[in-house]
Protein backbone atom coordinates (compact mmCIF):
# COMPACT_ATOMS: atom_id res chain seq x y z
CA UNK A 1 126.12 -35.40 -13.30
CA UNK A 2 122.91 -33.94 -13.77
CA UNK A 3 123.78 -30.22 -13.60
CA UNK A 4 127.41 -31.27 -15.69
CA UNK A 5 124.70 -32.39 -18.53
CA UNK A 6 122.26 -29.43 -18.55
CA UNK A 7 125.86 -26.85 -18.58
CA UNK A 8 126.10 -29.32 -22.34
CA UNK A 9 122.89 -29.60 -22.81
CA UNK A 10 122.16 -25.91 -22.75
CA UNK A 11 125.58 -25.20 -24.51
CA UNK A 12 124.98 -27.21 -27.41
CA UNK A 13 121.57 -25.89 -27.92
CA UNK A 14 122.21 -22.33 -27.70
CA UNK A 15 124.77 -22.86 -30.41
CA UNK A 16 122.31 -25.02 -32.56
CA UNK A 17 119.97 -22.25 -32.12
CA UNK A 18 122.28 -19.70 -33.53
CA UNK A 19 123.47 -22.09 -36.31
CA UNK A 20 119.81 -21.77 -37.55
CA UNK A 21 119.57 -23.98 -40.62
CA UNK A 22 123.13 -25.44 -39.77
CA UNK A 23 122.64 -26.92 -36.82
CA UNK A 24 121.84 -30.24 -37.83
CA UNK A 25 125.29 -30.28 -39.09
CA UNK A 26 126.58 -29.72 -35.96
CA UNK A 27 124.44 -33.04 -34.61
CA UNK A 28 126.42 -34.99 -37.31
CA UNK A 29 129.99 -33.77 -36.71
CA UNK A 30 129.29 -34.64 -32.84
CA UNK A 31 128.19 -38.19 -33.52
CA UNK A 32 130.64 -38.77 -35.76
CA UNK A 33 133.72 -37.97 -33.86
CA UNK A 34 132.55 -40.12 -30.71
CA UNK A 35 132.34 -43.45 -32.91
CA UNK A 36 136.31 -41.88 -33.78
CA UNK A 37 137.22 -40.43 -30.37
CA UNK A 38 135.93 -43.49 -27.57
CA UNK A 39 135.09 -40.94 -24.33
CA UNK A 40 132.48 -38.78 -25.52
CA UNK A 41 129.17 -39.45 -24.04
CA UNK A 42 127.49 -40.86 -27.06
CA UNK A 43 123.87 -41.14 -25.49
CA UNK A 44 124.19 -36.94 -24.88
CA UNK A 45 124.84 -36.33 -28.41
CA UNK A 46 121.82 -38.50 -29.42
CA UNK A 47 119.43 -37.38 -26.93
CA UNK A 48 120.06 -33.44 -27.93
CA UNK A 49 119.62 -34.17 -31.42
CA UNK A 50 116.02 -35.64 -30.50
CA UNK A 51 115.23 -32.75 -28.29
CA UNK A 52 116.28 -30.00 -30.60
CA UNK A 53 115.24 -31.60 -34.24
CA UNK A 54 112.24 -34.34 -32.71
CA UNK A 55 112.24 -37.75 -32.62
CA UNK A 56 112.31 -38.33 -36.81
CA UNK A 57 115.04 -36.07 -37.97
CA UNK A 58 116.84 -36.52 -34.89
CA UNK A 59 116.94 -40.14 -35.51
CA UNK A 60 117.77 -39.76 -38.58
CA UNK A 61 120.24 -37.94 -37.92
CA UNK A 62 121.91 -39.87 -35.10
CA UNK A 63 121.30 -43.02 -37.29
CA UNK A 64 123.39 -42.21 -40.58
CA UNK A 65 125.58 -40.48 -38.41
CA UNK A 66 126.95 -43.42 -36.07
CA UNK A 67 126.82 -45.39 -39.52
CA UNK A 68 129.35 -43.14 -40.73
CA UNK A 69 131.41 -42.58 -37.58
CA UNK A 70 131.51 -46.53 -37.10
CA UNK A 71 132.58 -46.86 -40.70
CA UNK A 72 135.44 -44.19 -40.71
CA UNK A 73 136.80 -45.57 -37.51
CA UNK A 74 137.14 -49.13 -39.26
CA UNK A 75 138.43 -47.74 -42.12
CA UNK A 76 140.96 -46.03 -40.34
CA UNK A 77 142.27 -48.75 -38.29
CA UNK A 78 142.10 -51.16 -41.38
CA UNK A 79 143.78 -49.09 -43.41
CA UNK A 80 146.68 -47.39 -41.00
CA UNK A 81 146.96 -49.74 -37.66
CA UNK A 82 146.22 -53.17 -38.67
CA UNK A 83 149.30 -54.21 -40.52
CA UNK A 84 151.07 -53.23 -37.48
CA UNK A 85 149.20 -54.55 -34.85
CA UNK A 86 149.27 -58.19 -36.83
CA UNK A 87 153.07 -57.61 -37.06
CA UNK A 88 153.45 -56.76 -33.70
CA UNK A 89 150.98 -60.07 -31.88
CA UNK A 90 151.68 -62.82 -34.38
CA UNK A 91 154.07 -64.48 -31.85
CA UNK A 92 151.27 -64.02 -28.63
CA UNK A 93 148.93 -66.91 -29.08
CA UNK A 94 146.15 -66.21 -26.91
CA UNK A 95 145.75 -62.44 -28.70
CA UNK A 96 146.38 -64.05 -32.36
CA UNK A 97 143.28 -66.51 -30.73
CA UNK A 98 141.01 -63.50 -29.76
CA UNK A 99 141.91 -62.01 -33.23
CA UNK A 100 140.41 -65.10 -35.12
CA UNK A 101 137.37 -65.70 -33.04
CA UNK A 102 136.93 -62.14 -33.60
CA UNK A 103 136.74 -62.31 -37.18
CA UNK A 104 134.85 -65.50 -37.01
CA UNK A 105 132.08 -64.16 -35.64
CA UNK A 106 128.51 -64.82 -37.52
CA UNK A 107 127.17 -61.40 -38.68
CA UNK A 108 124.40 -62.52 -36.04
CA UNK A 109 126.96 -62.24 -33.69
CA UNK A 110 128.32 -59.13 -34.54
CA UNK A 111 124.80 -57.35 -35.21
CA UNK A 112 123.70 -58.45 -31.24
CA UNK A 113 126.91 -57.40 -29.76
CA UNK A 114 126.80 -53.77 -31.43
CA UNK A 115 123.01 -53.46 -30.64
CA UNK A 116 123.47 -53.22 -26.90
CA UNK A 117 123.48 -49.63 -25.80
CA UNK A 118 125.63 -50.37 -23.07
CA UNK A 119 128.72 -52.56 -25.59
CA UNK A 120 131.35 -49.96 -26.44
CA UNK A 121 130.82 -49.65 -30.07
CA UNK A 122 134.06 -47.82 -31.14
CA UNK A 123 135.60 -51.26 -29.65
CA UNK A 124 134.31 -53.02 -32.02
CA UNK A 125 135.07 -50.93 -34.91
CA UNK A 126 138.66 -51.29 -33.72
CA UNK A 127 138.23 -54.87 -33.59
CA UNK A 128 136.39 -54.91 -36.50
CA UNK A 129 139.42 -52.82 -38.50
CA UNK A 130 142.24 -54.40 -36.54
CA UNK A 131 141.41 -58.17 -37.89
CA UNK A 132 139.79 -57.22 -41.56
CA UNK A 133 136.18 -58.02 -41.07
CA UNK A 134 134.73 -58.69 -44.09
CA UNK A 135 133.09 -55.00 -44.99
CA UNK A 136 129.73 -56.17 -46.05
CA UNK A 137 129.35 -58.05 -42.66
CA UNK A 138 130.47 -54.98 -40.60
CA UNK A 139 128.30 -53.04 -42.67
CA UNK A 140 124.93 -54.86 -42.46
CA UNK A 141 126.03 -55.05 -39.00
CA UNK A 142 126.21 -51.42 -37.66
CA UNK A 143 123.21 -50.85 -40.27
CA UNK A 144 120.50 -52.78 -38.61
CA UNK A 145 121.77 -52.89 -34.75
CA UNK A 146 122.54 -48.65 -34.89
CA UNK A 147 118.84 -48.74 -35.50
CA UNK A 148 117.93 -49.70 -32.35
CA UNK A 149 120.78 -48.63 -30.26
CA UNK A 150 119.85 -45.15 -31.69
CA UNK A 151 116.28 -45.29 -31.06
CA UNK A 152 117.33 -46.49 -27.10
CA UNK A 153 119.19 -43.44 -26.43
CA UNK A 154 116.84 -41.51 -28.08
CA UNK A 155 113.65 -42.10 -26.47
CA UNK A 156 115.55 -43.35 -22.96
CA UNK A 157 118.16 -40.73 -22.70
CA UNK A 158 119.76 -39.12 -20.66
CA UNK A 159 121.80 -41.23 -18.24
CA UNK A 160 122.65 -44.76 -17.89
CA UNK A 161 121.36 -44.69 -14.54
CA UNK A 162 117.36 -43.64 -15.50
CA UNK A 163 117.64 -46.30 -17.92
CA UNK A 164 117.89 -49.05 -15.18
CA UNK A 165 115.43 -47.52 -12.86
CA UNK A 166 112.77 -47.30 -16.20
CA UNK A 167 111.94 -51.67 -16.42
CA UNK A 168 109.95 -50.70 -19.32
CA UNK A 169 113.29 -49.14 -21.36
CA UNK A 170 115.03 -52.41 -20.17
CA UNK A 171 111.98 -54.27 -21.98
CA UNK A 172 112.06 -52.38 -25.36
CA UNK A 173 115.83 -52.90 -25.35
CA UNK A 174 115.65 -56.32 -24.99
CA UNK A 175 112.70 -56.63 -27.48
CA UNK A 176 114.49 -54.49 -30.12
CA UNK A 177 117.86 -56.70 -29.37
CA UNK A 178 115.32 -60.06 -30.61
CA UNK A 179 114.30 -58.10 -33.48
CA UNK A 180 117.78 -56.95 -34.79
CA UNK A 181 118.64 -61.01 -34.01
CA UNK A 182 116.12 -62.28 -35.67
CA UNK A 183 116.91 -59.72 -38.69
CA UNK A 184 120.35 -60.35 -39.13
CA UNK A 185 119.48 -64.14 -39.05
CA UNK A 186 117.00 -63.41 -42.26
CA UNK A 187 119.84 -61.27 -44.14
CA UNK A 188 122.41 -63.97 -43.42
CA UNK A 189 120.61 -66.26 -45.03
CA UNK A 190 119.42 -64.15 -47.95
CA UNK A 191 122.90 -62.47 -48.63
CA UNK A 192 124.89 -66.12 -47.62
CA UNK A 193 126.72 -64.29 -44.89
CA UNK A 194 128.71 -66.63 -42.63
């Protein structure tokens, strides 16, 4: 694994370094088609845009980014899949169930889920798309928990295995999951979100 990420590593930043002024745009294309396309290693993408443009711009970066990828995704499955997929499970109770507890869920909820590193995100864009969650909660959503899901790859890195063996990475992430709770509890009460 680790000489499979260095071969990527040094890949991507040879190219960036030829790109000159246009590599950040080649940090934003990457993070934006894995919140599209589910297997790419999002942590990678994140952690190389911190290397190669420091821990501000490559937040940044990876921030609006994932915010865009995340929203595209839902877009896309709202717009094209979900009138199909309704179609298709309206008959199948215990998926029609999973659909409306889905859509039920507080923008609390939603915000804690998506602000684990370790939840597959584009799932829940999918979900999110698939039973019409209302846009301004998926929004205010991805907004505050991509913060710190951004910030944990960033500064943790580079595999989900140095993560665990780091208790003090486990500690901000759990810290920065309260935060993003108790956030999203103070904007669903301001805004009137259910």
């Amino acid at each position: 694994m680790g000489e499979l990420f260095n071969s990527f590593y040094n890949f991507i930043m040879d190219t960036i370094d030829a790109m000159g002024v246009y590599g950040p745009l080649l940090g934003c294309f990457f993070i934006v088609l894995e919140s599209i396309i589910p297997p790419l290693p999002l942590f990678v993408f994140i952690t190389i845009n911190f290397i190669a443009f420091g821990h501000v711009l490559g937040f940044i970066i990876s921030w609006v980014c994932t915010i865009i990828g995340c929203l595209i995704s839902y877009f896309l499955v709202k717009k094209f899949l979900r009138n199909f997929v309704v179609r298709k499970i309206k008959n199948i109770d215990l998926l029609t169930k999973c659909m409306n507890y889905i859509e039920n869920l507080s923008l609390t909820k939603v915000t804690v889920i998506l602000s684990i590193p370790f939840t597959p995100a584009f799932m829940m864009n999918i979900a999110a798309g698939l039973v019409g969650m209302d846009f301004k909660k998926f929004f205010i959503s991805i907004l505050i928990s991509k913060i710190f899901l951004v910030y944990f790859w960033g500064f943790v890195g580079t595999s989900l295995v140095e993560s665990f063996q780091n208790p003090t990475s486990l500690i901000t992430v759990v810290l920065m999951m309260i935060i993003a709770y108790l956030l999203s509890l103070i904007i669903k009460k301001v805004f009137k979100i259910n």
